[in-house]
N, C-alpha and C. Protein backbone atom coordinates (compact mmCIF):
# COMPACT_ATOMS: atom_id res chain seq x y z
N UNK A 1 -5.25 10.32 -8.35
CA UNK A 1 -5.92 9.11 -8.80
C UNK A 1 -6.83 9.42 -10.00
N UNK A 2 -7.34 10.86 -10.33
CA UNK A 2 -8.17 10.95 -11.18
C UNK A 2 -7.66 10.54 -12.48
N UNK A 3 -6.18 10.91 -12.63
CA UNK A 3 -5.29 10.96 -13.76
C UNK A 3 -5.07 9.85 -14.40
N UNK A 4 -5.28 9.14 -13.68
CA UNK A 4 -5.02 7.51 -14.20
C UNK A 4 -7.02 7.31 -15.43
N UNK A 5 -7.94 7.68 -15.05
CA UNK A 5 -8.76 6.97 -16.16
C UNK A 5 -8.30 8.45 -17.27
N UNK A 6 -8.05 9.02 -17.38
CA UNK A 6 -7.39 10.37 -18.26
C UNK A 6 -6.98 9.67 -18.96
N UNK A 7 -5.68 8.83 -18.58
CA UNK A 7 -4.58 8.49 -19.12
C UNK A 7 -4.86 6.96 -20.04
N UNK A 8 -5.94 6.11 -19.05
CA UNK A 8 -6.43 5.08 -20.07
C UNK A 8 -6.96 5.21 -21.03
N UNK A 9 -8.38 5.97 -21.44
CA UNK A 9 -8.68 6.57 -22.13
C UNK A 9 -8.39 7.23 -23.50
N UNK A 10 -6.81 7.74 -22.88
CA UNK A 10 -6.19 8.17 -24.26
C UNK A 10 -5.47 6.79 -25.01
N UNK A 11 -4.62 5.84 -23.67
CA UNK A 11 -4.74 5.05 -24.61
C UNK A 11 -5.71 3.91 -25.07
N UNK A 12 -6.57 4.09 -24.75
CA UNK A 12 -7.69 3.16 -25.24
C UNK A 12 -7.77 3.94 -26.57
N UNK A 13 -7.76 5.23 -27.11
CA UNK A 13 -8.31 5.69 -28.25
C UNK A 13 -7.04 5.38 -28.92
N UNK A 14 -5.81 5.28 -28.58
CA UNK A 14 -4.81 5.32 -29.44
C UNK A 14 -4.98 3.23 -30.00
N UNK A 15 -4.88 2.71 -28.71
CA UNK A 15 -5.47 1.05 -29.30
C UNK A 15 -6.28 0.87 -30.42
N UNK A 16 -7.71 1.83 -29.99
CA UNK A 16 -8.30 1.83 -31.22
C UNK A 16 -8.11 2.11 -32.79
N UNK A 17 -7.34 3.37 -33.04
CA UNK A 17 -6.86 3.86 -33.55
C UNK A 17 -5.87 2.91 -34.71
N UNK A 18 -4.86 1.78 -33.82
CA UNK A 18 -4.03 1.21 -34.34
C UNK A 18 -4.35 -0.31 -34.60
N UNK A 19 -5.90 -1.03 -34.02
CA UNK A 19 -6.34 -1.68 -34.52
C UNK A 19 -5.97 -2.63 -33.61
N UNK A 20 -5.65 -2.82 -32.33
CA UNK A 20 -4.69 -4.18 -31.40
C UNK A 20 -6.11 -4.23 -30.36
N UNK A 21 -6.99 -4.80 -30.57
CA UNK A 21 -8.32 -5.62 -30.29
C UNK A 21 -7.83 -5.81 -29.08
N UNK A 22 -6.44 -6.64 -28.96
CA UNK A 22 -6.70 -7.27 -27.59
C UNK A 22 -6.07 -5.79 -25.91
N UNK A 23 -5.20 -5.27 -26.55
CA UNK A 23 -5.16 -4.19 -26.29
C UNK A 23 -6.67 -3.14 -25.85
N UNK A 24 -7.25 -2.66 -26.38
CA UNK A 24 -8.74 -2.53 -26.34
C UNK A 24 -9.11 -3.15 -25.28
N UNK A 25 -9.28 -4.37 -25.10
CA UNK A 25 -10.30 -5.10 -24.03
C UNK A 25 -9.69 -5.06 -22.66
N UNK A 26 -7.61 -4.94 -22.39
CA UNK A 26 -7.98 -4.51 -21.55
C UNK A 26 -8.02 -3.54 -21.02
N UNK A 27 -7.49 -2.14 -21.80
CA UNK A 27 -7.55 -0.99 -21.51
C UNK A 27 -9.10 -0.53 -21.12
N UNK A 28 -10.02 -1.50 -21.52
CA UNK A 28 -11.46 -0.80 -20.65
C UNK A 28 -11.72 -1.97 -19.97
N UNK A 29 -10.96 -3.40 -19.20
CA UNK A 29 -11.15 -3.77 -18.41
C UNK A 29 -10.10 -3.03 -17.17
N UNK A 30 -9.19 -2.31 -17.07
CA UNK A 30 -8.50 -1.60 -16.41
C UNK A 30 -9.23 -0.01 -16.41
N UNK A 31 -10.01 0.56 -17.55
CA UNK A 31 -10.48 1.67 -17.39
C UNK A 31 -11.88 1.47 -16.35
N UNK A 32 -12.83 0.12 -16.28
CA UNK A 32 -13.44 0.16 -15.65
C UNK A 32 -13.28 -0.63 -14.41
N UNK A 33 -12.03 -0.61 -13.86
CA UNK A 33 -11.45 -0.79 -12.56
C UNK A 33 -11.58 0.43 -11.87
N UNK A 34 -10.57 1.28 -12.68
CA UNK A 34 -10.28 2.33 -12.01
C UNK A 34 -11.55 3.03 -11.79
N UNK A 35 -12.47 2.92 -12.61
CA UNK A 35 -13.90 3.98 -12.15
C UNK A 35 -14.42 3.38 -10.77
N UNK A 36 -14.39 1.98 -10.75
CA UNK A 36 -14.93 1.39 -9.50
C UNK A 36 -14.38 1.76 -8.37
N UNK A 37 -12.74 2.02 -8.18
CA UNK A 37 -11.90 2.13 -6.97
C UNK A 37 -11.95 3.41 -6.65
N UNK A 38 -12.35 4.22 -7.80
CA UNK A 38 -12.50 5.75 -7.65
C UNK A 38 -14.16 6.10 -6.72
N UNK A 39 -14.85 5.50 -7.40
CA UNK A 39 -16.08 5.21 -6.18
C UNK A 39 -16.05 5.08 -5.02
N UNK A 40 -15.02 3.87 -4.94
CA UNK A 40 -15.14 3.22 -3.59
C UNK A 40 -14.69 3.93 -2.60
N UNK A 41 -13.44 4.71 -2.99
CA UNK A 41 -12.67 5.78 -2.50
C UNK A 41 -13.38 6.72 -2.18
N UNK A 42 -14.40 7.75 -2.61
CA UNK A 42 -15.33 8.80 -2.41
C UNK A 42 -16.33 8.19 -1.30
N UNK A 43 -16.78 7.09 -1.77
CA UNK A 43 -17.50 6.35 -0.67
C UNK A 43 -17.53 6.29 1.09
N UNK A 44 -16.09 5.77 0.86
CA UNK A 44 -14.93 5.70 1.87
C UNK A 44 -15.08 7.19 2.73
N UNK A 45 -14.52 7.95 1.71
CA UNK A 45 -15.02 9.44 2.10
C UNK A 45 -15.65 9.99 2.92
N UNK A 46 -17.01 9.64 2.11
CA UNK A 46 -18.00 10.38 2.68
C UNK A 46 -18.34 9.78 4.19
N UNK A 47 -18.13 8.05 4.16
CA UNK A 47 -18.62 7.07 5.55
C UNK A 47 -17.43 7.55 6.48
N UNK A 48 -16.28 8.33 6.12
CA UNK A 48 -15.39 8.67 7.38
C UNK A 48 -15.60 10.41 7.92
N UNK A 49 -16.54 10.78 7.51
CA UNK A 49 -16.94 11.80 7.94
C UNK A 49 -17.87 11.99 8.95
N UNK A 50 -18.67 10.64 9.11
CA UNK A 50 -20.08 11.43 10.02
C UNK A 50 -18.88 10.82 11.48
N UNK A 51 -19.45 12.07 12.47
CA UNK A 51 -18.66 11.54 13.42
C UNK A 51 -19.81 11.14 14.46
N UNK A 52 -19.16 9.86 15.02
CA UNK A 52 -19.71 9.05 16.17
C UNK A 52 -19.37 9.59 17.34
N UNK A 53 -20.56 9.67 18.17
CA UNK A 53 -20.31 10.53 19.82
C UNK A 53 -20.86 9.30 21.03
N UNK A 54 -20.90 7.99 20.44
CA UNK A 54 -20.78 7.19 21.61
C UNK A 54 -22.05 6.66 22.11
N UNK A 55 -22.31 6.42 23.19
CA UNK A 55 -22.86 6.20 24.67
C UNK A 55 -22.89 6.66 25.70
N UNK A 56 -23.37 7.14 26.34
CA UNK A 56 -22.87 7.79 27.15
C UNK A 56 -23.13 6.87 28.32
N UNK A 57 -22.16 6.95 29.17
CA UNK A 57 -22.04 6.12 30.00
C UNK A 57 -23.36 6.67 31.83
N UNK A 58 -24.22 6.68 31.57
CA UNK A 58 -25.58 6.98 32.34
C UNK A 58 -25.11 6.59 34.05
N UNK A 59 -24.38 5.52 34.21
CA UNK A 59 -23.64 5.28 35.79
C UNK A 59 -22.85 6.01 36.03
N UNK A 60 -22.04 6.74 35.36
CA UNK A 60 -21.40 8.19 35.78
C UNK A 60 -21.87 9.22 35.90
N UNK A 61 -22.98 9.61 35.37
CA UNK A 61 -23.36 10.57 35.69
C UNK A 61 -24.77 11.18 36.86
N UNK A 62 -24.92 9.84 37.22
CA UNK A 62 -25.73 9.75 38.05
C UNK A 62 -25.22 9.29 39.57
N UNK A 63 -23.80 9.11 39.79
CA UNK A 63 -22.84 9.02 40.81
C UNK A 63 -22.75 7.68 41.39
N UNK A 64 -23.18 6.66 40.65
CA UNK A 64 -22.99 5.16 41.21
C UNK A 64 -21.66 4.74 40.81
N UNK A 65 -20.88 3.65 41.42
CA UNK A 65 -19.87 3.33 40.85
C UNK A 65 -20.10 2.24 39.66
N UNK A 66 -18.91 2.17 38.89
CA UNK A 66 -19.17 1.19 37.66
C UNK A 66 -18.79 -0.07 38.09
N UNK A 67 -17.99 -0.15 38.94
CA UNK A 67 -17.49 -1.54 39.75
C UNK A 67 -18.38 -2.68 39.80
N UNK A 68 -18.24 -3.82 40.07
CA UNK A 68 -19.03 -4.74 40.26
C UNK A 68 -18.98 -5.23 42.02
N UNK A 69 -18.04 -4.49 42.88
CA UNK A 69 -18.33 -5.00 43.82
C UNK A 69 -19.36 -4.13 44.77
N UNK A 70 -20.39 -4.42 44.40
CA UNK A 70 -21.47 -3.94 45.24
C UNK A 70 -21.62 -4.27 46.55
């Protein structure tokens, strides 16, 4: 995924280069897509890492049943 703003980039300079304006606008409305999704993605990342250990369920371990028929 990194390869893709690489690749806009170059042609955003080559747009420039050849003078096609409209070209230009959206090669950095697509170049600043991709920076956003590239965020979001690392983001993503990092929030699927912390690991969750629950509740612990305190009626099991204290030997009552969980049942409701008391």
């Amino acid at each position: 995924m990194e390869e893709i703003p690489a690749n806009l980039i170059d042609r955003l300079a080559e747009a420039k280069e050849q003078g096609r304006l409209g070209e230009v606008a959206a090669v950095e409305t697509a170049l600043a897509a991709a920076g956003q999704k590239l965020q979001a993605m690392q983001e993503a990342t990092i929030r699927t890492t912390v690991l969750s250990l629950g509740v612990p369920d305190i009626r099991r371990s204290v030997g009552r049943p969980t049942g409701s028929g008391t």
